[in-house]
PDB file of N, CA and C in Angstrom:
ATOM      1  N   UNK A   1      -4.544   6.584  16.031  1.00  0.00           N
ATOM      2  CA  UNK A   1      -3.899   7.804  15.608  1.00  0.00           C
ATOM      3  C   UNK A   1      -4.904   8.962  15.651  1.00  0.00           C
ATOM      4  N   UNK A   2      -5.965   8.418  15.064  1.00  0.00           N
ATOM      5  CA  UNK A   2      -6.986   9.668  15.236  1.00  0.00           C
ATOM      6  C   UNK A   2      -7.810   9.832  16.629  1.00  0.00           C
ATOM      7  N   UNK A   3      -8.150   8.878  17.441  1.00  0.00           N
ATOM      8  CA  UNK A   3      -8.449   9.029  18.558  1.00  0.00           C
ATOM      9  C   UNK A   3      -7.087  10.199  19.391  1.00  0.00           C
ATOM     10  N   UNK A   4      -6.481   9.615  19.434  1.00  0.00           N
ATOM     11  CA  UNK A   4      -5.203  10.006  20.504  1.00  0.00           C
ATOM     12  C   UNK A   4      -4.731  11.488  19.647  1.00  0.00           C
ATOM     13  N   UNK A   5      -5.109  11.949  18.567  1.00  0.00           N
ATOM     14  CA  UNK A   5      -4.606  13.184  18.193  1.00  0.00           C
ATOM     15  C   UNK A   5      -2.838  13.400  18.532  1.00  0.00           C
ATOM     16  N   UNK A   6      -2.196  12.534  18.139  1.00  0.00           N
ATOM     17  CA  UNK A   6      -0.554  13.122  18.506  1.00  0.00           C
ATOM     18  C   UNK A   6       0.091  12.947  17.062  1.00  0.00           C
ATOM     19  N   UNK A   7       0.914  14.002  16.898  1.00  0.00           N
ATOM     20  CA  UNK A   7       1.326  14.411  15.476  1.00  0.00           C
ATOM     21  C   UNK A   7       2.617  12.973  15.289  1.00  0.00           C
ATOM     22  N   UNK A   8       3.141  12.505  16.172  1.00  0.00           N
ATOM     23  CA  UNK A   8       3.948  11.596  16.062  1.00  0.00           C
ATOM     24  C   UNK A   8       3.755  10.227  15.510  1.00  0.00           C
ATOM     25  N   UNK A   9       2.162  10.210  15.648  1.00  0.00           N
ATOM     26  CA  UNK A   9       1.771   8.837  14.593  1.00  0.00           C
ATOM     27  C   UNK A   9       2.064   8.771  13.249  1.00  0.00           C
ATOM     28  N   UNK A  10       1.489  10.167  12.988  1.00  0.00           N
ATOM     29  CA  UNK A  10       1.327  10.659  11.554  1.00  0.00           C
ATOM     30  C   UNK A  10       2.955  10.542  11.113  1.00  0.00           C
ATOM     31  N   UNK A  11       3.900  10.746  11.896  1.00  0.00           N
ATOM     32  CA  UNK A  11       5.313  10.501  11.305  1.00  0.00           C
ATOM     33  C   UNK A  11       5.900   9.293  11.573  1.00  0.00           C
ATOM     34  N   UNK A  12       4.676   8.276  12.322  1.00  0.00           N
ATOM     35  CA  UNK A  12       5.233   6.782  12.377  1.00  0.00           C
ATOM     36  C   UNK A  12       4.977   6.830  10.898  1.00  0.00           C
ATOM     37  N   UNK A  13       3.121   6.809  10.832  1.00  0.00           N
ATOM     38  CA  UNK A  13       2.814   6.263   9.403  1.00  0.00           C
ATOM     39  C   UNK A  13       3.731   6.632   8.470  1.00  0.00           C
ATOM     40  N   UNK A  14       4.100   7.849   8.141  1.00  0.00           N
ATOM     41  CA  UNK A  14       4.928   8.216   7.058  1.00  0.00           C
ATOM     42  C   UNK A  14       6.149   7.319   6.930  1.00  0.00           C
ATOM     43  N   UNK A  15       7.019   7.298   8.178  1.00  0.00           N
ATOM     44  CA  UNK A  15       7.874   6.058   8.000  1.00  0.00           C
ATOM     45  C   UNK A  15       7.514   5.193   7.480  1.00  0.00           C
ATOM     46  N   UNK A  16       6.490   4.201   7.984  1.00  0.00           N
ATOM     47  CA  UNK A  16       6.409   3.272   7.563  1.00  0.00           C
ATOM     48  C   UNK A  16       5.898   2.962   6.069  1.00  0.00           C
ATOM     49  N   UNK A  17       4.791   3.970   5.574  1.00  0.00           N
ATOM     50  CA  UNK A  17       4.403   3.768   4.485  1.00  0.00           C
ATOM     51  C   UNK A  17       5.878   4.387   3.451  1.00  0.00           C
ATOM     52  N   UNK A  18       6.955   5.053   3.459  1.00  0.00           N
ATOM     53  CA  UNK A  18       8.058   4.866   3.168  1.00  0.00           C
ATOM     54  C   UNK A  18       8.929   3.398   3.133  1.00  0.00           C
ATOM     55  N   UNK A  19       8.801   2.977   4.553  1.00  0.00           N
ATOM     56  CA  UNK A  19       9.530   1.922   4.167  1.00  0.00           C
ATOM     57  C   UNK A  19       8.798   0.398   3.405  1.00  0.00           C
ATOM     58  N   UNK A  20       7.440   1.043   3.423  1.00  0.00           N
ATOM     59  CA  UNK A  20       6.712  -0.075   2.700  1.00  0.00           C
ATOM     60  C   UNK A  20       7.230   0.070   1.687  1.00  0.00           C
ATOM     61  N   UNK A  21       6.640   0.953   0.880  1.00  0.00           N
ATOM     62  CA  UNK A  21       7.144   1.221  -0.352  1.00  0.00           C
ATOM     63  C   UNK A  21       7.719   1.009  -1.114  1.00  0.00           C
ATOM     64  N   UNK A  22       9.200   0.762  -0.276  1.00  0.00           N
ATOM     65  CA  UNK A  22      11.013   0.424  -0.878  1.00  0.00           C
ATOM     66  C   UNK A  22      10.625  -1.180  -1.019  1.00  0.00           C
ATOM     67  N   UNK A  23       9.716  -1.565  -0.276  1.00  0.00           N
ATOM     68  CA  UNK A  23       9.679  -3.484  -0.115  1.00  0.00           C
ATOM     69  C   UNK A  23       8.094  -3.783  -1.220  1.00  0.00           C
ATOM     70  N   UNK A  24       7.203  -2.968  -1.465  1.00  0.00           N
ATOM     71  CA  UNK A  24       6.362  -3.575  -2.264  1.00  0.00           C
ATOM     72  C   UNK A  24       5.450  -1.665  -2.335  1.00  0.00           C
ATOM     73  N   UNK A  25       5.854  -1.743  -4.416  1.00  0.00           N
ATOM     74  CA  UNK A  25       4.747  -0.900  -4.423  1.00  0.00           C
ATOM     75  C   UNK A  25       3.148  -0.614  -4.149  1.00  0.00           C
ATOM     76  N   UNK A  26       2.745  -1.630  -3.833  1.00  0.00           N
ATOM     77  CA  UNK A  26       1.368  -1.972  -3.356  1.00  0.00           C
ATOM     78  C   UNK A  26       1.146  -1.256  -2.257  1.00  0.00           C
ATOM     79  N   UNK A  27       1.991  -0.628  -1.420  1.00  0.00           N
ATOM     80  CA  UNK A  27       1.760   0.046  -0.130  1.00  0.00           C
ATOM     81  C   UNK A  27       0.933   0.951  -0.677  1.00  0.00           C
ATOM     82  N   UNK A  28       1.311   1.746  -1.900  1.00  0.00           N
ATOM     83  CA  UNK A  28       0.882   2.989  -2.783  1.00  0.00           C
ATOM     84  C   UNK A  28      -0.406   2.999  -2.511  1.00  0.00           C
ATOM     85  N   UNK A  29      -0.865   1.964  -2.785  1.00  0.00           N
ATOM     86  CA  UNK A  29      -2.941   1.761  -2.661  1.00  0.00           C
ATOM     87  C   UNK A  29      -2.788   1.577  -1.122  1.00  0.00           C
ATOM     88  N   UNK A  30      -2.450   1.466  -0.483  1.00  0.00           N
ATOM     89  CA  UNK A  30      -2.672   1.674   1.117  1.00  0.00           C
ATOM     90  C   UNK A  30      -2.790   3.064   1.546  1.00  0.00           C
ATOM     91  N   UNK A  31      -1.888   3.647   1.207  1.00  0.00           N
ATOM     92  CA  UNK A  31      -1.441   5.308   1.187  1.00  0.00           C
ATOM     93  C   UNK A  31      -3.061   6.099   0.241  1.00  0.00           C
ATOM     94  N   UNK A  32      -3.205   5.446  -0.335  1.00  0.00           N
ATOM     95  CA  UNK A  32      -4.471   6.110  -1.589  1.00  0.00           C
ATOM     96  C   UNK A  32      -5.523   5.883  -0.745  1.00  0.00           C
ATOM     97  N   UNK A  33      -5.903   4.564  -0.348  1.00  0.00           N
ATOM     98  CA  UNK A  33      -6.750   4.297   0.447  1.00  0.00           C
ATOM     99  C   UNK A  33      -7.268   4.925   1.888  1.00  0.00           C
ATOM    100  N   UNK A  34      -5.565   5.580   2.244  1.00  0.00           N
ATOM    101  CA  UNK A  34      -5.569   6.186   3.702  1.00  0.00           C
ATOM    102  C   UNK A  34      -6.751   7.788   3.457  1.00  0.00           C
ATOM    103  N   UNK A  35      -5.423   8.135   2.039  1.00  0.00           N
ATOM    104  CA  UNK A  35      -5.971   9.273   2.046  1.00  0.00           C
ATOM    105  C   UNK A  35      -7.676   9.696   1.211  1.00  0.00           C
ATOM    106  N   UNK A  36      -7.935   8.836   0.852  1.00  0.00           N
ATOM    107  CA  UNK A  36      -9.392   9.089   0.073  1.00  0.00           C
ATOM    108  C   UNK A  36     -10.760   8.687   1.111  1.00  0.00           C
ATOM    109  N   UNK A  37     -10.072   7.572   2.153  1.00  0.00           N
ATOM    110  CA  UNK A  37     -11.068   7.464   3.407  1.00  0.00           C
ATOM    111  C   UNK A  37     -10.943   8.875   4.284  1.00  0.00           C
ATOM    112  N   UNK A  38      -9.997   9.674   4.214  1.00  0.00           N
ATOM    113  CA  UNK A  38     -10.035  10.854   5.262  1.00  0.00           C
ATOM    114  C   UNK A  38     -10.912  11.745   4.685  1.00  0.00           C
ATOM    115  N   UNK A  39     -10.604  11.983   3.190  1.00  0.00           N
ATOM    116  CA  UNK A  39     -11.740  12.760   2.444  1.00  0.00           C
ATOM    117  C   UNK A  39     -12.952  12.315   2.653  1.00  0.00           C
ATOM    118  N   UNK A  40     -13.727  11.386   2.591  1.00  0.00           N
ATOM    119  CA  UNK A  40     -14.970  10.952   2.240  1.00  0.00           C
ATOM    120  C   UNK A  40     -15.584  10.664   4.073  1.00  0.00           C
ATOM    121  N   UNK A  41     -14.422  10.912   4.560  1.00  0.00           N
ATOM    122  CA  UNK A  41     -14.843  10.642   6.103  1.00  0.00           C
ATOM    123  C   UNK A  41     -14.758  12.357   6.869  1.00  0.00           C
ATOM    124  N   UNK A  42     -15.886  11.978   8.290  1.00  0.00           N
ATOM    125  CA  UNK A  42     -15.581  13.404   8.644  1.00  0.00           C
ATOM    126  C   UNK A  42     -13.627  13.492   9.253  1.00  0.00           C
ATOM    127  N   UNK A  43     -12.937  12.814   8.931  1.00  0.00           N
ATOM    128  CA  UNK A  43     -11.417  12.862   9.298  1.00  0.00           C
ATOM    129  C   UNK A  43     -10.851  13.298   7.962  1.00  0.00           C
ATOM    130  N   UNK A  44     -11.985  14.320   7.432  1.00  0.00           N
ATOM    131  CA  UNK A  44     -11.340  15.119   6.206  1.00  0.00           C
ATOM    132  C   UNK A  44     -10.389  16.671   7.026  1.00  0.00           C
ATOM    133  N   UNK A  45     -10.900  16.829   8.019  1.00  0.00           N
ATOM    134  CA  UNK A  45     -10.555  17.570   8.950  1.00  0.00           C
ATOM    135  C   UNK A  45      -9.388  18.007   9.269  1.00  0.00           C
ATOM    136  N   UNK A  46      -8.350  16.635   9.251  1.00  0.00           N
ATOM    137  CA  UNK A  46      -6.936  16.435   9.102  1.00  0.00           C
ATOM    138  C   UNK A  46      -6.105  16.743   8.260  1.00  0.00           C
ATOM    139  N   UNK A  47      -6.724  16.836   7.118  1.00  0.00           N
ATOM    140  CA  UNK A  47      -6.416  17.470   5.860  1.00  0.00           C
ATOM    141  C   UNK A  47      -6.100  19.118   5.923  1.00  0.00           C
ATOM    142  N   UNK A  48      -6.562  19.576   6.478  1.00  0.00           N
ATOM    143  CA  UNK A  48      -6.239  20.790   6.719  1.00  0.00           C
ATOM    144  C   UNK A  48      -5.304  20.964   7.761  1.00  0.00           C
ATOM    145  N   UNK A  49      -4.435  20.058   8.633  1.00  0.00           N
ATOM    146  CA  UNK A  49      -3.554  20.313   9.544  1.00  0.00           C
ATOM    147  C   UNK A  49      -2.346  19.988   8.742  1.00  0.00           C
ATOM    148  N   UNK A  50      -0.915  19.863   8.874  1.00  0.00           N
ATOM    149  CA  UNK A  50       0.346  20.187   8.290  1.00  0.00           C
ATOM    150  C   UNK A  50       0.685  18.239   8.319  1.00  0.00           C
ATOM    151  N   UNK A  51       0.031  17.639   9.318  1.00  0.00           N
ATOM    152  CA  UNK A  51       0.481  16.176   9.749  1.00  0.00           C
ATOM    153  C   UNK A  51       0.622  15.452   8.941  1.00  0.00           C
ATOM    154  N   UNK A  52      -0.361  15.291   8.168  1.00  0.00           N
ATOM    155  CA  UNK A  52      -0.851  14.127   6.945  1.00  0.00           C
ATOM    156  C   UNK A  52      -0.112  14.104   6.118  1.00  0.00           C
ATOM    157  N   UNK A  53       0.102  15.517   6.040  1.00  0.00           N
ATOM    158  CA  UNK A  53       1.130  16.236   4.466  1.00  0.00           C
ATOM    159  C   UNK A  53       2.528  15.883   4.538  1.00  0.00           C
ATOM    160  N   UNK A  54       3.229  15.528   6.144  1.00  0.00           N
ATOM    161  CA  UNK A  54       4.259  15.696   6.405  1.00  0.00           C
ATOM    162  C   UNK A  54       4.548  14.027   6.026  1.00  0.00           C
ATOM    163  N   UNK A  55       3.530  13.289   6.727  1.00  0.00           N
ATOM    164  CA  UNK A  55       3.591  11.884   6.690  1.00  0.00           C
ATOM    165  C   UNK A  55       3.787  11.745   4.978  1.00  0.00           C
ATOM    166  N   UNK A  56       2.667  12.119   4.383  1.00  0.00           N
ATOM    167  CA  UNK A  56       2.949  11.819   2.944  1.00  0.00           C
ATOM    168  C   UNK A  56       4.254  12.479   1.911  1.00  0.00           C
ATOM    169  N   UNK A  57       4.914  13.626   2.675  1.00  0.00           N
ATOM    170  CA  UNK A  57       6.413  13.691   2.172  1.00  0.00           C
ATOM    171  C   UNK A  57       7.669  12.928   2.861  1.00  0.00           C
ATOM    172  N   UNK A  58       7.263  12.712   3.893  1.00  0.00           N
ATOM    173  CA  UNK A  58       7.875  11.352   4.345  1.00  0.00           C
ATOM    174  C   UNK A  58       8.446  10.117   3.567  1.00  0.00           C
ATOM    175  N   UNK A  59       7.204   9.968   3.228  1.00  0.00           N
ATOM    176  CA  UNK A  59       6.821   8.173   2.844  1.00  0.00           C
ATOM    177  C   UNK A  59       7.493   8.547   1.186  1.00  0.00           C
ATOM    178  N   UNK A  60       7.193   9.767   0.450  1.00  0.00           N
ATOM    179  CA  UNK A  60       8.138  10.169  -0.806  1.00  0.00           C
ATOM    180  C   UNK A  60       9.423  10.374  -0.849  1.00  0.00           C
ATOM    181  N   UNK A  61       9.718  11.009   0.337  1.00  0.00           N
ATOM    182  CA  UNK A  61      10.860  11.460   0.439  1.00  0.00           C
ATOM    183  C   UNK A  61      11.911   9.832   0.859  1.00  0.00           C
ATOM    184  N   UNK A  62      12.096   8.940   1.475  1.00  0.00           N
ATOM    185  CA  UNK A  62      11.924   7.591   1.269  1.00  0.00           C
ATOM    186  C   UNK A  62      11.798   6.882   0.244  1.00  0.00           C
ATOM    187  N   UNK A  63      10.548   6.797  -0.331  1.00  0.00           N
ATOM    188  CA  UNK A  63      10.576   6.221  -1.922  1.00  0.00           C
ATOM    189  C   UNK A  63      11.267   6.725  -3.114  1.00  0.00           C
ATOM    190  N   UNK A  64      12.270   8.086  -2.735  1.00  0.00           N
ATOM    191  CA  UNK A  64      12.506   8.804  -4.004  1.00  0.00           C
ATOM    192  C   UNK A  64      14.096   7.921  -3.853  1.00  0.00           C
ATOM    193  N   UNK A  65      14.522   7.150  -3.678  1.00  0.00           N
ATOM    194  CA  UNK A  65      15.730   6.595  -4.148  1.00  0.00           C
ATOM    195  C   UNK A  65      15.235   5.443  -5.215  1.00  0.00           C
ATOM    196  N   UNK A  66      14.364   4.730  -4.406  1.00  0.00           N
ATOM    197  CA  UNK A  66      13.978   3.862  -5.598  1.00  0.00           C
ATOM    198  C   UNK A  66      13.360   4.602  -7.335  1.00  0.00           C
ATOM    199  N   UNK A  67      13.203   5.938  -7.183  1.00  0.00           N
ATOM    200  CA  UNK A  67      12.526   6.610  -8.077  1.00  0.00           C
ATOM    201  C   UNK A  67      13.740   6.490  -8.945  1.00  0.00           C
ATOM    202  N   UNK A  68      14.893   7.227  -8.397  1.00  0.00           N
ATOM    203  CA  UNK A  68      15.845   7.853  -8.771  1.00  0.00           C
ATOM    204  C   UNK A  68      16.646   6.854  -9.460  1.00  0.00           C
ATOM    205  N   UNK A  69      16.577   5.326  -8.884  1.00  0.00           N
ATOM    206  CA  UNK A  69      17.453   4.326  -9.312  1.00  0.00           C
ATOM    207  C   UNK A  69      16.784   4.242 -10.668  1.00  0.00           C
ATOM    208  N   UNK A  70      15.110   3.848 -10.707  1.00  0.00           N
ATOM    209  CA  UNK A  70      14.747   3.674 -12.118  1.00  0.00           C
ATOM    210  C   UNK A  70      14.528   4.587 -13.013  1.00  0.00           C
ATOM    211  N   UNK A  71      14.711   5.667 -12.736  1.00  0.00           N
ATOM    212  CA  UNK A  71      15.073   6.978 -13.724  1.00  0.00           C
ATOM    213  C   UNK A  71      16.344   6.774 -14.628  1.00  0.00           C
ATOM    214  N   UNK A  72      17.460   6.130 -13.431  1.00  0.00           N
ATOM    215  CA  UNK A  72      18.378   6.119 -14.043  1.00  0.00           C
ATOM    216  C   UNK A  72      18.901   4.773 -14.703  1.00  0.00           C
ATOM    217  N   UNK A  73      17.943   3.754 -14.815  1.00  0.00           N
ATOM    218  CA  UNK A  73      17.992   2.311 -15.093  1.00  0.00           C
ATOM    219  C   UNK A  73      16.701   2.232 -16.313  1.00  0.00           C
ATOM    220  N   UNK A  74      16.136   2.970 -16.790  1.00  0.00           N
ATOM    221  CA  UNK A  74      15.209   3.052 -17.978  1.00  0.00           C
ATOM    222  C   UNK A  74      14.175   2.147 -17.465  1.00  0.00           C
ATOM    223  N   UNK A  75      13.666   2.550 -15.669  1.00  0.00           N
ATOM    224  CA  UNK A  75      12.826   1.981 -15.492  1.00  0.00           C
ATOM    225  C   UNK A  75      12.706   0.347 -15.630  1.00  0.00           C
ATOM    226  N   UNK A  76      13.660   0.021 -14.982  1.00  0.00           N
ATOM    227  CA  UNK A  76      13.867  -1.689 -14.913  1.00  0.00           C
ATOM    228  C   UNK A  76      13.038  -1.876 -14.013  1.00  0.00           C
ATOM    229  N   UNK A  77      11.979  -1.797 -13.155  1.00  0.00           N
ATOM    230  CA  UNK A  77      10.473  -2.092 -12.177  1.00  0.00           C
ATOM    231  C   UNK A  77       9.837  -2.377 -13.765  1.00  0.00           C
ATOM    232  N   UNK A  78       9.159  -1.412 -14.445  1.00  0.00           N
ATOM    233  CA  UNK A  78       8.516  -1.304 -15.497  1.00  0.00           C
ATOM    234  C   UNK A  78       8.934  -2.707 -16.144  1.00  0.00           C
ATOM    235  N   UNK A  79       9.694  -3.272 -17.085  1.00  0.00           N
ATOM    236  CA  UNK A  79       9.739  -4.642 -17.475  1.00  0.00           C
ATOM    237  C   UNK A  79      10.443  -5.778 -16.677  1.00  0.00           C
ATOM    238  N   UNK A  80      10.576  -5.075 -15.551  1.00  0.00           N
ATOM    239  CA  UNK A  80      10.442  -6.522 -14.305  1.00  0.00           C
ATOM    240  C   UNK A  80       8.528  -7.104 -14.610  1.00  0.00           C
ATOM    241  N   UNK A  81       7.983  -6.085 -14.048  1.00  0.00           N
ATOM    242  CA  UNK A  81       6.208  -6.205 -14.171  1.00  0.00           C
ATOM    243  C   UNK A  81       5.900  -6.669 -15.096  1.00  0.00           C
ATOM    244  N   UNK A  82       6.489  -6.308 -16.767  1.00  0.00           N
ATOM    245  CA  UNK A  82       5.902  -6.926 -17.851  1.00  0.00           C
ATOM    246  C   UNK A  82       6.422  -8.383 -17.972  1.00  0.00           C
ATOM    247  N   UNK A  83       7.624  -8.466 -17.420  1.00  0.00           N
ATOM    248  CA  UNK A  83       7.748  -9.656 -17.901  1.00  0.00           C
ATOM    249  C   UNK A  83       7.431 -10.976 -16.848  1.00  0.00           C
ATOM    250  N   UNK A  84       6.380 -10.419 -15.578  1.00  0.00           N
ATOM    251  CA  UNK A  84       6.278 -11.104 -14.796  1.00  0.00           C
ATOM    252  C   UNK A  84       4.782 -11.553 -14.958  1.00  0.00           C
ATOM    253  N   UNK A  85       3.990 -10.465 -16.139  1.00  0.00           N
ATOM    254  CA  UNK A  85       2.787 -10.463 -15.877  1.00  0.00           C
ATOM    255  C   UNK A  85       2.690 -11.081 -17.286  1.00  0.00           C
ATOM    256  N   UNK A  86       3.443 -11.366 -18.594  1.00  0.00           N
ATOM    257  CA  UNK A  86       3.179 -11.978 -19.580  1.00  0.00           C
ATOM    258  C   UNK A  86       3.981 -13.142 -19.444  1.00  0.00           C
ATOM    259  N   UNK A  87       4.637 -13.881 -18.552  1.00  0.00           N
ATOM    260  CA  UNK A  87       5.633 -15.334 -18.397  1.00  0.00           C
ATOM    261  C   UNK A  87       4.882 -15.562 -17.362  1.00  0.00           C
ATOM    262  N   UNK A  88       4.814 -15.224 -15.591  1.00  0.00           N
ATOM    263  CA  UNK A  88       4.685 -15.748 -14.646  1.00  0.00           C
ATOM    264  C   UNK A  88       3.144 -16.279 -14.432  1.00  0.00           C
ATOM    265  N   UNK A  89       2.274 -15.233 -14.990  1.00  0.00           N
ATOM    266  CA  UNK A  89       0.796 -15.487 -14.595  1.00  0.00           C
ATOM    267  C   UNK A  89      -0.094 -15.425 -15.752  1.00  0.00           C
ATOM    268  N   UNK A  90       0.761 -15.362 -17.205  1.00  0.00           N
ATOM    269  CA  UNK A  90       0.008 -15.511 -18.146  1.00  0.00           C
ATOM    270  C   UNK A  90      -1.055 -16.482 -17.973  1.00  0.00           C
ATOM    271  N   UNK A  91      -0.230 -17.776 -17.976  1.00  0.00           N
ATOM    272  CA  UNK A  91      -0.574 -19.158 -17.813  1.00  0.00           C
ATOM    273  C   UNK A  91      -2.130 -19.555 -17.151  1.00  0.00           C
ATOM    274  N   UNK A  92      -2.221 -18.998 -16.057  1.00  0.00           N
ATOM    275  CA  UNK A  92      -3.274 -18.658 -14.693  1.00  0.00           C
ATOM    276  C   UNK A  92      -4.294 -18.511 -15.300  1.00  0.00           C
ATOM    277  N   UNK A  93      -5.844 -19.411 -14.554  1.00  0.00           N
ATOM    278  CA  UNK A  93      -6.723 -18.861 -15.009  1.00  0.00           C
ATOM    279  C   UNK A  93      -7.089 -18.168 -13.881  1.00  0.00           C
ATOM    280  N   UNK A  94      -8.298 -17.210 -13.880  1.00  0.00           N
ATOM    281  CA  UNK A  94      -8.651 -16.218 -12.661  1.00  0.00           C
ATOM    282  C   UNK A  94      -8.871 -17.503 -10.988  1.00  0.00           C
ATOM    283  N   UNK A  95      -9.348 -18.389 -11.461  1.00  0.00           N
ATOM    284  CA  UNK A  95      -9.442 -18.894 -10.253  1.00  0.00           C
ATOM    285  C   UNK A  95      -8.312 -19.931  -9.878  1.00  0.00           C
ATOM    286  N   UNK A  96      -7.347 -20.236 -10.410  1.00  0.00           N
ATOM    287  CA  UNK A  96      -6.178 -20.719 -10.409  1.00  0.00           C
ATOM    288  C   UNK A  96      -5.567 -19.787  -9.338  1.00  0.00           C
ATOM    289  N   UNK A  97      -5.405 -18.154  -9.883  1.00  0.00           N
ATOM    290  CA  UNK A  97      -4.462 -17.347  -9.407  1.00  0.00           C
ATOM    291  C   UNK A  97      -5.212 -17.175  -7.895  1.00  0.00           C
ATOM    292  N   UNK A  98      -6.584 -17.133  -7.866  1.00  0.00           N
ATOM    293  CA  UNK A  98      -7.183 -17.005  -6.975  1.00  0.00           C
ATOM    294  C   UNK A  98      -7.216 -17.748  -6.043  1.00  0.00           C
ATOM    295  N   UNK A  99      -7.045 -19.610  -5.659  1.00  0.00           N
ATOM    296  CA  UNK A  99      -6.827 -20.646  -4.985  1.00  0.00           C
ATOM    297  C   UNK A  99      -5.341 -20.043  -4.670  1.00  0.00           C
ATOM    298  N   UNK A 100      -4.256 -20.123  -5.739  1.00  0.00           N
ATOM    299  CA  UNK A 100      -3.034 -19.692  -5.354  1.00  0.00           C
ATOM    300  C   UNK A 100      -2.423 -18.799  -4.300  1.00  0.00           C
ATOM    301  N   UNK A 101      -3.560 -18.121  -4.228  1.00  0.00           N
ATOM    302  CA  UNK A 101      -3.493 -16.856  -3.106  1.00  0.00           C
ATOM    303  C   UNK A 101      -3.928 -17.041  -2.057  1.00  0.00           C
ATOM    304  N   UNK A 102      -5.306 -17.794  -1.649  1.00  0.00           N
ATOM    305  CA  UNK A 102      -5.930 -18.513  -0.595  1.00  0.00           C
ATOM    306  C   UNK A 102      -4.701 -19.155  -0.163  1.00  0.00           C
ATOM    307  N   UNK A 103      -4.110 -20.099  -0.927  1.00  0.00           N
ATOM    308  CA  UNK A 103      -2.475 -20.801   0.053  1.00  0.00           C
ATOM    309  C   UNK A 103      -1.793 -20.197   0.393  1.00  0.00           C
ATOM    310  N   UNK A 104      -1.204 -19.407  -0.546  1.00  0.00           N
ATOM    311  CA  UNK A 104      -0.402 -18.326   0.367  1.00  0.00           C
ATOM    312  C   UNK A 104      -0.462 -18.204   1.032  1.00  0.00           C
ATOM    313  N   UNK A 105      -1.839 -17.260   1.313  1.00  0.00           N
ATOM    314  CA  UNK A 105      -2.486 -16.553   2.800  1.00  0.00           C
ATOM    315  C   UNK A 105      -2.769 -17.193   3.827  1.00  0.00           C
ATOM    316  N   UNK A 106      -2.356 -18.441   3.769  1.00  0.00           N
ATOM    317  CA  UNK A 106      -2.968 -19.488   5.138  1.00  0.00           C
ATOM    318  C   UNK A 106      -4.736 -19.468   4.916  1.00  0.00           C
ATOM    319  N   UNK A 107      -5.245 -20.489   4.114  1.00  0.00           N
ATOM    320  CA  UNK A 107      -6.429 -20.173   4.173  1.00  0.00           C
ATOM    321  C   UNK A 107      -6.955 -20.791   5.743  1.00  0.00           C
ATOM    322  N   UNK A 108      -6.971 -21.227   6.483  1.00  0.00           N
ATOM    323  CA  UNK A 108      -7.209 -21.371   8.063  1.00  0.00           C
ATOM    324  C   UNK A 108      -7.888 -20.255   8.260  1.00  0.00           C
ATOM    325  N   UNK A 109      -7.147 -19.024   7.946  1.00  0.00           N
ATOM    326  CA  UNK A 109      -8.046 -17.500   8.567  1.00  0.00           C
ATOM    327  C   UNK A 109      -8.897 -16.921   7.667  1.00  0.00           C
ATOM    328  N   UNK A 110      -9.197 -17.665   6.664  1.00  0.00           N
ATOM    329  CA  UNK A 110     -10.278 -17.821   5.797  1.00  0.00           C
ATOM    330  C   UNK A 110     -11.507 -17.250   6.800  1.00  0.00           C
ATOM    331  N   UNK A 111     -12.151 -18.549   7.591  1.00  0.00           N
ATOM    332  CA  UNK A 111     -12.990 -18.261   8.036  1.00  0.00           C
ATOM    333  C   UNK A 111     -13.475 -16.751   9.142  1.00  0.00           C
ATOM    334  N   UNK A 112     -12.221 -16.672   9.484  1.00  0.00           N
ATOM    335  CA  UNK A 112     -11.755 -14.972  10.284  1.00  0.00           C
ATOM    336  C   UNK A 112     -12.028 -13.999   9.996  1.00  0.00           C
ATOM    337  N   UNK A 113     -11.271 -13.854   8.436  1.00  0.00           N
ATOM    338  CA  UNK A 113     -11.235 -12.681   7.496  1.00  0.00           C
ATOM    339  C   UNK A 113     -12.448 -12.439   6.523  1.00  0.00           C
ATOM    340  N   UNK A 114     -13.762 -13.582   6.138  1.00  0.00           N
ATOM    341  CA  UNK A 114     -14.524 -13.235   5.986  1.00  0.00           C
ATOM    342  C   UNK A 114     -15.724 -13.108   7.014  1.00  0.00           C
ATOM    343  N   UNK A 115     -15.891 -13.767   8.433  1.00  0.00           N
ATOM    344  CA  UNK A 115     -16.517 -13.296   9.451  1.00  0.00           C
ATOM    345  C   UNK A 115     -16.144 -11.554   9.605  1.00  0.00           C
ATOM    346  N   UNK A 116     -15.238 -11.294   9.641  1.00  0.00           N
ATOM    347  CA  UNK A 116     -14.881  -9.355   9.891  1.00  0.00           C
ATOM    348  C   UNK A 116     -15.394  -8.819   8.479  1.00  0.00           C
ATOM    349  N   UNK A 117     -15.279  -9.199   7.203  1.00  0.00           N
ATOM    350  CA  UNK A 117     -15.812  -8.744   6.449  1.00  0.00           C
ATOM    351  C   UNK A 117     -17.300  -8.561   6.471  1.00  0.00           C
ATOM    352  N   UNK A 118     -18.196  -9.918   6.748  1.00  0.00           N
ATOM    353  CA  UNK A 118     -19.697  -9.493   6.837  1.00  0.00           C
ATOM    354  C   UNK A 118     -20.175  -8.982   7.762  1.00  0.00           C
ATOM    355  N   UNK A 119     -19.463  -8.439   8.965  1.00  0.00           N
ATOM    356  CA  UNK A 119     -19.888  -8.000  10.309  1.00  0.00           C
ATOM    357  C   UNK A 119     -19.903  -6.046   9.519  1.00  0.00           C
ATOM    358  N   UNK A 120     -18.784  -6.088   8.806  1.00  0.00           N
ATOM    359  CA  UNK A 120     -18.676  -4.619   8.110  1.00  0.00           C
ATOM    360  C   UNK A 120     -19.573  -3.889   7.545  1.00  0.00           C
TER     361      UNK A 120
END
């Protein structure tokens, strides 16, 4: 996207980090992540063009139904989370939850995903 300079990425990303969104708030730290590496990078640059901004009312403009539903539901996300994080994983100790996740993830690419990490 930043090599190729075309404003049309910037409104893929926005899509998509929209439609992340609707499927897992966690995109949110993807989106945070996007934008705090552009700051701290010389692709702070972008920041001053209309693109980024558009992508990131995008990706809101998208997430604002789900806003709107729990505005009007007293915030049923909010004790979905509590009651997932004091029943589901109370139980868990840190490295319990932590093996748990290695399966998930196919640990096979274990060895992959920390080879790209120490090359970083």
């Amino acid at each position: 996207m930043i090599k190729e300079e075309q404003p049309k990425h910037w409104l893929l990303l926005g899509f998509i980090l929209g439609l992340g969104l609707l499927n897992k708030i966690g995109v949110a730290w993807l989106g945070a992540g996007l934008f705090v590496g552009m700051l701290l990078t010389a692709q702070r640059i972008w920041l001053k063009l209309k693109w980024p901004w558009i992508a990131g009312a995008m990706a809101f403009v998208l997430f604002l139904p789900f806003i709107i539903w729990n505005l009007a539901n007293d915030f049923a996300h909010f004790e979905f989370i509590r009651n997932a994080t004091s029943g589901k994983y109370s139980s868990q100790t840190p490295m319990t939850f932590i093996a748990g996740q290695t399966l998930i993830n196919n640990p096979a690419t274990l060895p992959v995903s920390n080879e790209s990490v120490m090359r970083a």
